[in-house]
Protein backbone atom coordinates (compact mmCIF):
# COMPACT_ATOMS: atom_id res chain seq x y z
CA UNK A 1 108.24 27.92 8.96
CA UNK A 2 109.97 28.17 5.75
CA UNK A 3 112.80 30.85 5.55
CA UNK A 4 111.95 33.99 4.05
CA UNK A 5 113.49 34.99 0.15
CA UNK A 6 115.52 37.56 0.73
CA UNK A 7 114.46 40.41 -1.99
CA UNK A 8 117.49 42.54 -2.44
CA UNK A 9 116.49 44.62 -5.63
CA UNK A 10 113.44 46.42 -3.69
CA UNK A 11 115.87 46.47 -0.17
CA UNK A 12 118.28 48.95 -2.24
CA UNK A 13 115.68 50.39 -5.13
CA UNK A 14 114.25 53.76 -3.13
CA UNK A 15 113.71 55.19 0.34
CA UNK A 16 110.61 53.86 1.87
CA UNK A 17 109.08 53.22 5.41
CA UNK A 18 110.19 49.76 5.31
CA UNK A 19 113.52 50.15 4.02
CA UNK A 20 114.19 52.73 6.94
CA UNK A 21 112.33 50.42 9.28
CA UNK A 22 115.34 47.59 8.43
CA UNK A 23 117.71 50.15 8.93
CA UNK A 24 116.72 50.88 12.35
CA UNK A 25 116.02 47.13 13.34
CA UNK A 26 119.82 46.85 12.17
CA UNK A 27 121.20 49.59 13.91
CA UNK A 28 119.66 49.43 17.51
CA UNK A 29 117.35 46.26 17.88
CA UNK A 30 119.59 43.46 16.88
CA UNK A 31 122.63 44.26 19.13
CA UNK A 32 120.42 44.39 21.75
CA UNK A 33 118.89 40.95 21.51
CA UNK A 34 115.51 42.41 23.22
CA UNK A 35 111.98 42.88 21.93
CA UNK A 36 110.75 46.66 21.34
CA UNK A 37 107.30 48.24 21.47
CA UNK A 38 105.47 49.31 18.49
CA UNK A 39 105.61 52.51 19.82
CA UNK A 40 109.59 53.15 20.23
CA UNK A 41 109.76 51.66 16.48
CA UNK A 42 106.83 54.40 15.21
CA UNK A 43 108.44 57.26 16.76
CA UNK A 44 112.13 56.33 15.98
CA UNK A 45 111.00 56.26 12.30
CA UNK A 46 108.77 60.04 12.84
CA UNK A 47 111.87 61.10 13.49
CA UNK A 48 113.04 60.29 9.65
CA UNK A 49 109.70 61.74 8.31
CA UNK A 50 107.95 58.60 8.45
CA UNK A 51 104.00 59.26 9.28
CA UNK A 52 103.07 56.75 11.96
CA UNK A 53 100.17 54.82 9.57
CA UNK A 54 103.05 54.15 7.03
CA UNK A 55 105.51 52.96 10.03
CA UNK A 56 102.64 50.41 11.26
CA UNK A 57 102.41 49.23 7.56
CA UNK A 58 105.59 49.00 7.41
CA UNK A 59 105.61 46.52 10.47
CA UNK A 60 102.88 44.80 9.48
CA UNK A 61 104.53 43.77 6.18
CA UNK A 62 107.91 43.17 7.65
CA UNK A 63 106.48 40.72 9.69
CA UNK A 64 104.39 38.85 6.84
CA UNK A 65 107.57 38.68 5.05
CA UNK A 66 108.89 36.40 8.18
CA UNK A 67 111.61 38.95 9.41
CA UNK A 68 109.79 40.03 12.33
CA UNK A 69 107.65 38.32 15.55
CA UNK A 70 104.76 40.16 17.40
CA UNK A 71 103.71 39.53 21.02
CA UNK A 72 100.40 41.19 22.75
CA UNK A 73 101.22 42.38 26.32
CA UNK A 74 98.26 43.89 27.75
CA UNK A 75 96.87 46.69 25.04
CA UNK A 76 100.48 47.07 23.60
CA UNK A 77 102.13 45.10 21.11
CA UNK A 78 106.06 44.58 21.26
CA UNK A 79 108.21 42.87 18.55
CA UNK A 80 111.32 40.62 18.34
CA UNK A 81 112.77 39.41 14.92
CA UNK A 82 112.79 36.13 14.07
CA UNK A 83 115.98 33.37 13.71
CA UNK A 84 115.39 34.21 9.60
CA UNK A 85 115.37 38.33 10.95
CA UNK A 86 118.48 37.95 12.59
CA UNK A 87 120.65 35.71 10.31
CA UNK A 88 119.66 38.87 7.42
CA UNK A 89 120.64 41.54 9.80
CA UNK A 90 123.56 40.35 11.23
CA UNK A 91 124.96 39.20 7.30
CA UNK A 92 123.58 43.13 6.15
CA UNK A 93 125.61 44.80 8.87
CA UNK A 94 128.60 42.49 8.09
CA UNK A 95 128.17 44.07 4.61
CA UNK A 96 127.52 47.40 5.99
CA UNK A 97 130.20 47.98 8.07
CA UNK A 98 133.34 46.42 6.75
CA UNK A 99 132.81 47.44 3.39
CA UNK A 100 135.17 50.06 2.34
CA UNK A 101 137.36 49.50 5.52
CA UNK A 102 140.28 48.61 2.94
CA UNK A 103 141.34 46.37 -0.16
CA UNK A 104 143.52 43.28 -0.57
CA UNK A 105 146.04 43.83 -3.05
CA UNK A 106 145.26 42.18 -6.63
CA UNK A 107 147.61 39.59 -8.71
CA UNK A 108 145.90 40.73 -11.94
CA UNK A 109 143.77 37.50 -12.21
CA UNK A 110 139.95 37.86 -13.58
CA UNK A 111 137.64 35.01 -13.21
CA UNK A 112 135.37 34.83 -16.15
CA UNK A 113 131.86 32.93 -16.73
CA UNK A 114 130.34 32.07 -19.93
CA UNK A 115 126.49 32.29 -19.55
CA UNK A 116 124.33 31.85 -22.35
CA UNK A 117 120.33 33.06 -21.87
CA UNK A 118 117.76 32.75 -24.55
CA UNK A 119 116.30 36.45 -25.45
CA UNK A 120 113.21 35.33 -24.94
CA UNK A 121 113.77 34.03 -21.31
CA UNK A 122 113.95 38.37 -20.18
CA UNK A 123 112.83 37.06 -16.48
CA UNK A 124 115.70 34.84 -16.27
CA UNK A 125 117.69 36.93 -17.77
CA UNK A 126 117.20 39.61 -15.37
CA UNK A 127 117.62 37.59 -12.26
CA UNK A 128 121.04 36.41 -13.53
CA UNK A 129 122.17 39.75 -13.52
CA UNK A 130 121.09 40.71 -10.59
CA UNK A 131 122.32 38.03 -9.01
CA UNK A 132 125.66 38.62 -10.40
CA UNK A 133 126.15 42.40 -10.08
CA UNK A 134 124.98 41.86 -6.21
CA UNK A 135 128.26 39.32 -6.19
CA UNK A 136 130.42 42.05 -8.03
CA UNK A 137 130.31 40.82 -11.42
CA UNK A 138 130.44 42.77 -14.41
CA UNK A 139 129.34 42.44 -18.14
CA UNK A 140 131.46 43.65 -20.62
CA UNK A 141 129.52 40.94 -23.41
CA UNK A 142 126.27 39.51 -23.58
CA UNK A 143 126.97 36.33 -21.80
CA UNK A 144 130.42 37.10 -20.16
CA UNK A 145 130.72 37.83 -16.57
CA UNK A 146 133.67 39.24 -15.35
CA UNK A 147 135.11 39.76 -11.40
CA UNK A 148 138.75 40.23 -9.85
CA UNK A 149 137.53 38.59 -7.14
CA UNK A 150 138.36 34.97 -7.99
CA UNK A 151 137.16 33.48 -4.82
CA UNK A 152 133.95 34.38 -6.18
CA UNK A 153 133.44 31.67 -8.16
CA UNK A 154 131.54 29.43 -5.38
CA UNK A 155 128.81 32.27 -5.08
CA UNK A 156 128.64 32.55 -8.96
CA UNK A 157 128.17 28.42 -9.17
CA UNK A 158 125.70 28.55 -6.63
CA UNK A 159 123.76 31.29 -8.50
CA UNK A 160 123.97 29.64 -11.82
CA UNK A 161 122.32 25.97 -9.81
CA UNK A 162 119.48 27.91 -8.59
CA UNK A 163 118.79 29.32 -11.62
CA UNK A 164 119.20 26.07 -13.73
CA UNK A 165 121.93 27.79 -15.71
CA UNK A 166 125.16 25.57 -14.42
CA UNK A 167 125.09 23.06 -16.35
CA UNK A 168 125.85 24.97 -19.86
CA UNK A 169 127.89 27.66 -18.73
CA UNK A 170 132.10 27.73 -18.27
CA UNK A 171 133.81 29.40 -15.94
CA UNK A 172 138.27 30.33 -16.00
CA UNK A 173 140.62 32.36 -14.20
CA UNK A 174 142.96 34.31 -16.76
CA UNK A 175 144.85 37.77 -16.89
CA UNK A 176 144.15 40.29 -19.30
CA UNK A 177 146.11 39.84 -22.49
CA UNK A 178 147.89 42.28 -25.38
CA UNK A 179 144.59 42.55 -27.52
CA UNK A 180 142.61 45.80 -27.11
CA UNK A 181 142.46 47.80 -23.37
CA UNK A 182 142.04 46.16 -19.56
CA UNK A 183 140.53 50.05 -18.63
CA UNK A 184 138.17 49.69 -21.73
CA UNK A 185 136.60 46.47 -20.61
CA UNK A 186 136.37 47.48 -17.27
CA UNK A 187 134.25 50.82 -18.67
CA UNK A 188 132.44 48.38 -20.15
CA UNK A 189 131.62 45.92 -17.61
CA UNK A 190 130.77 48.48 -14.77
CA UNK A 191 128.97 52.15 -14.86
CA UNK A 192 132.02 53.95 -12.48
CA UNK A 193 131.18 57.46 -13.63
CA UNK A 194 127.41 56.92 -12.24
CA UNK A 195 128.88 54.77 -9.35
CA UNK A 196 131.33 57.90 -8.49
CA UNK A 197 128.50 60.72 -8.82
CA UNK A 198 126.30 58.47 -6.01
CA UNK A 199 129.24 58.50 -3.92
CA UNK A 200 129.74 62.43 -4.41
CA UNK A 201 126.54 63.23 -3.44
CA UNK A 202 126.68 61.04 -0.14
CA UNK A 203 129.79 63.23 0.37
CA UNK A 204 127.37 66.07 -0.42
CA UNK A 205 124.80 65.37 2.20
CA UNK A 206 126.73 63.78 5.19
CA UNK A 207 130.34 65.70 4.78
CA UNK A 208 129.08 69.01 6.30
CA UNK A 209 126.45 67.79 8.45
CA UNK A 210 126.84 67.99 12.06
CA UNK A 211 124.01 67.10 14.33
CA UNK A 212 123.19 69.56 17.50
CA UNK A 213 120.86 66.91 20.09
CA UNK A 214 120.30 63.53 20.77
CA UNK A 215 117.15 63.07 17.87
CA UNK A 216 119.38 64.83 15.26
CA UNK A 217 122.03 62.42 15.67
CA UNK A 218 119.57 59.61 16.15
CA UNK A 219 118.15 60.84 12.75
CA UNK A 220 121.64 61.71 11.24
CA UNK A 221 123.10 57.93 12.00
CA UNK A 222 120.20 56.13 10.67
CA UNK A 223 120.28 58.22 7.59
CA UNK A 224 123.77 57.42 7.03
CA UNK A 225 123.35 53.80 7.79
CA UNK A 226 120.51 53.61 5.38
CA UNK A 227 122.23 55.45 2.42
CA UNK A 228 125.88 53.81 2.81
CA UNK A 229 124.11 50.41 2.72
CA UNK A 230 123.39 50.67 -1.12
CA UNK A 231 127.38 50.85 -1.59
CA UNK A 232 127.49 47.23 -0.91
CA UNK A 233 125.17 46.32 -4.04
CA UNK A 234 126.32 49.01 -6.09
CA UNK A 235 130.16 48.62 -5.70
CA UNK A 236 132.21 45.60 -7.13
CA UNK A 237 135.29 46.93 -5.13
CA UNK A 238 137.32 46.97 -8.23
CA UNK A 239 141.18 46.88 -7.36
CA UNK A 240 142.66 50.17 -6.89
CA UNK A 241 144.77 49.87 -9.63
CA UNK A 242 141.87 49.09 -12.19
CA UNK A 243 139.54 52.42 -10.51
CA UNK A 244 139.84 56.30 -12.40
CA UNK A 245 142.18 58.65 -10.46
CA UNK A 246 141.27 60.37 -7.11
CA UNK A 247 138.29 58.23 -6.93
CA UNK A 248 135.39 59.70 -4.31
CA UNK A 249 134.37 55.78 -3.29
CA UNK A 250 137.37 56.33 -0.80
CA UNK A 251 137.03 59.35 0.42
CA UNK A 252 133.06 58.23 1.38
CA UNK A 253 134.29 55.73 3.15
CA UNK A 254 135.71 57.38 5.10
CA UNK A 255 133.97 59.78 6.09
CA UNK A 256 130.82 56.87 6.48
CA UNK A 257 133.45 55.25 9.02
CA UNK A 258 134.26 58.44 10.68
CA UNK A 259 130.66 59.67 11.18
CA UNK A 260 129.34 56.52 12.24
CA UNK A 261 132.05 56.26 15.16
CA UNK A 262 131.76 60.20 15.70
CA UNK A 263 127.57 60.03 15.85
CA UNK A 264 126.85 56.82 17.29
CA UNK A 265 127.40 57.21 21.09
CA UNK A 266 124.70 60.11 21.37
CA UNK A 267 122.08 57.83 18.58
CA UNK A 268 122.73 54.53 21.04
CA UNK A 269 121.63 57.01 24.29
CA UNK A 270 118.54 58.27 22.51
CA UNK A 271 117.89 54.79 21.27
CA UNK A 272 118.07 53.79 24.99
CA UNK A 273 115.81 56.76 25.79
CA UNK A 274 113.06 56.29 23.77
CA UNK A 275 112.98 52.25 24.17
CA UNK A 276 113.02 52.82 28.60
C-alpha cells in the first residue's frame, strides 16, 4: 500500500470529529501500541461533544485515508493504526510536545530563497506557501522567503523538488544590513499581532480551568492537546530577540506544559477505564 499524503492545511483549519479523533489516537492509542474498540473511541470523543454517527464517520474516513486498520472480532470491530498511522503520530507529538519547551540562541543569520511563481499558476502558488509557512518561513516580498532557522534550508530544497520549483530559485544565508528596519521586515513577513491574540485566547480558555473528575480531565487534556497542536503550524519560533515585548507565545507554553503534566495522570486512568 502506498503511503498516505499527509494533508496538513485541513489537520489545523477547524475543529471537527476527525481532527479530535487524531488527537485522541495521539494522546492515548499510540503509546500504548494496542488496538481499541470502536466503542472506547465513540465514547472518548462524546465526551468532547462529538455525536456518535459523526465519530463512526470520522473512523471510517480516517481509515480510507490509510491512517487507521480495522479488525472484526465477533459483532465488534476494534482498530489499530497502521505503520503510515504511526510514523504521523509519533512525528505530530514530537511537534506537539517539544515545541515551546525553549529556544536556541540566534547569531543573527537569515536564510533567504528566491522563488519565482507565475500569477497564473494560483494552485502552485498556494502550495508553496503552505509548504513554507508549515517550515517557518516568512514572506516579506512576492517571491522571497525568509527564516532564522538556517538549517532549514534542506526542508525548503526538498519542498521546492516536489514542487518542480528548484531548479530556478536561489537560496543565501546573510544578516540584516543598514538599509531600512530588521523589525519592519519581520512585520512583514509574519502576522505576530494575530499569532499573539490566538495565543491569548488559549490562555483565556485553559489558564483558569481546572477539571473536578476523571471525564473532565479526560475532556480537558484532549482539548488542550488538540488546540496547542495548531502552535506548531502557526508559529515560526522567531528568536526572542526579533519577537514584540512581553510576548503571550511564552507564557502559553507554559502553561500548555504545566497543564498537560498537571492533567494527564487522571486522563491516562480514565483512558485505561473506558478501554478495560
Amino acid at each position: 500500500m502506498s503511503e498516505p499524503v499527509v494533508s496538513r492545511r485541513r489537520e489545523v483549519s477547524h475543529t471537527s470529529a476527525r481532527s479530535l479523533l487524531m488527537t485522541v489516537l495521539g494522546e492515548y492509542v499510540l503509546p500504548r501500541g494496542a488496538p481499541v474498540w470502536t466503542s472506547v473511541l465513540v465514547d472518548a470523543l462524546a465526551l468532547l461533544g462529538i455525536e456518535e454517527k459523526s465519530a463512526r464517520q470520522s473512523l471510517a474516513r480516517t481509515a480510507a485515508e490509510g491512517w487507521l486498520v480495522s479488525e472484526r472480532v465477533g459483532r465488534r470491530v476494534r482498530w489499530e493504526l497502521t505503520g503510515p498511522g504511526r510514523r504521523l503520530l509519533t512525528e505530530g507529538a514530537r511537534r506537539i510536545y517539544e515545541f515551546g519547551a525553549g529556544g536556541a540562541s540566534w547569531d543573527g543569520t537569515w536564510l533567504v530563497v528566491l522563488v519565482s511563481v507565475p500569477e497564473a499558476r494560483r494552485d502552485l502558488r498556494h502550495r508553496l506557501r503552505t509548504r513554507l509557512s508549515w517550515a517557518g518561513f516568512g514572506s516579506p516580498e512576492s517571491g522571497v522567503w525568509i527564516t532564522p532557522h538556517p538549517d532549514r534550508e534542506d526542508e525548503a530544497l526538498g519542498v521546492l523538488k516536489e514542487l518542480g520549483l528548484a531548479e530556478g530559485a536561489m537560496s543565501f544565508t546573510a544578516s540584516y544590513g543598514a538599509v531600512g528596519s530588521q523589525d519592519a521586515m519581520v512585520a512583514r513577513a509574519w502576522d505576530l499581532t494575530g499569532l499573539e491574540e490566538h495565543y491569548e485566547a488559549f490562555i483565556g480558555e485553559f489558564g483558569a480551568l481546572a477539571p473536578d473528575g476523571g471525564d473532565a480531565a479526560l475532556a480537558a487534556q484532549t482539548r488542550l492537546v488538540h488546540e496547542w497542536r495548531r502552535f506548531p503550524f502557526l508559529d515560526p519560533r522567531l528568536p526572542r530577540g526579533l519577537l514584540p515585548d512581553d510576548w503571550s507565545g511564552a507564557q502559553a507554553a507554559e502553561l500548555f506544559h504545566d497543564r498537560h503534566a498537571g492533567w494527564r495522570p487522571a486522563a491516562q486512568a480514565r483512558w485505561d477505564e473506558l478501554a478495560s
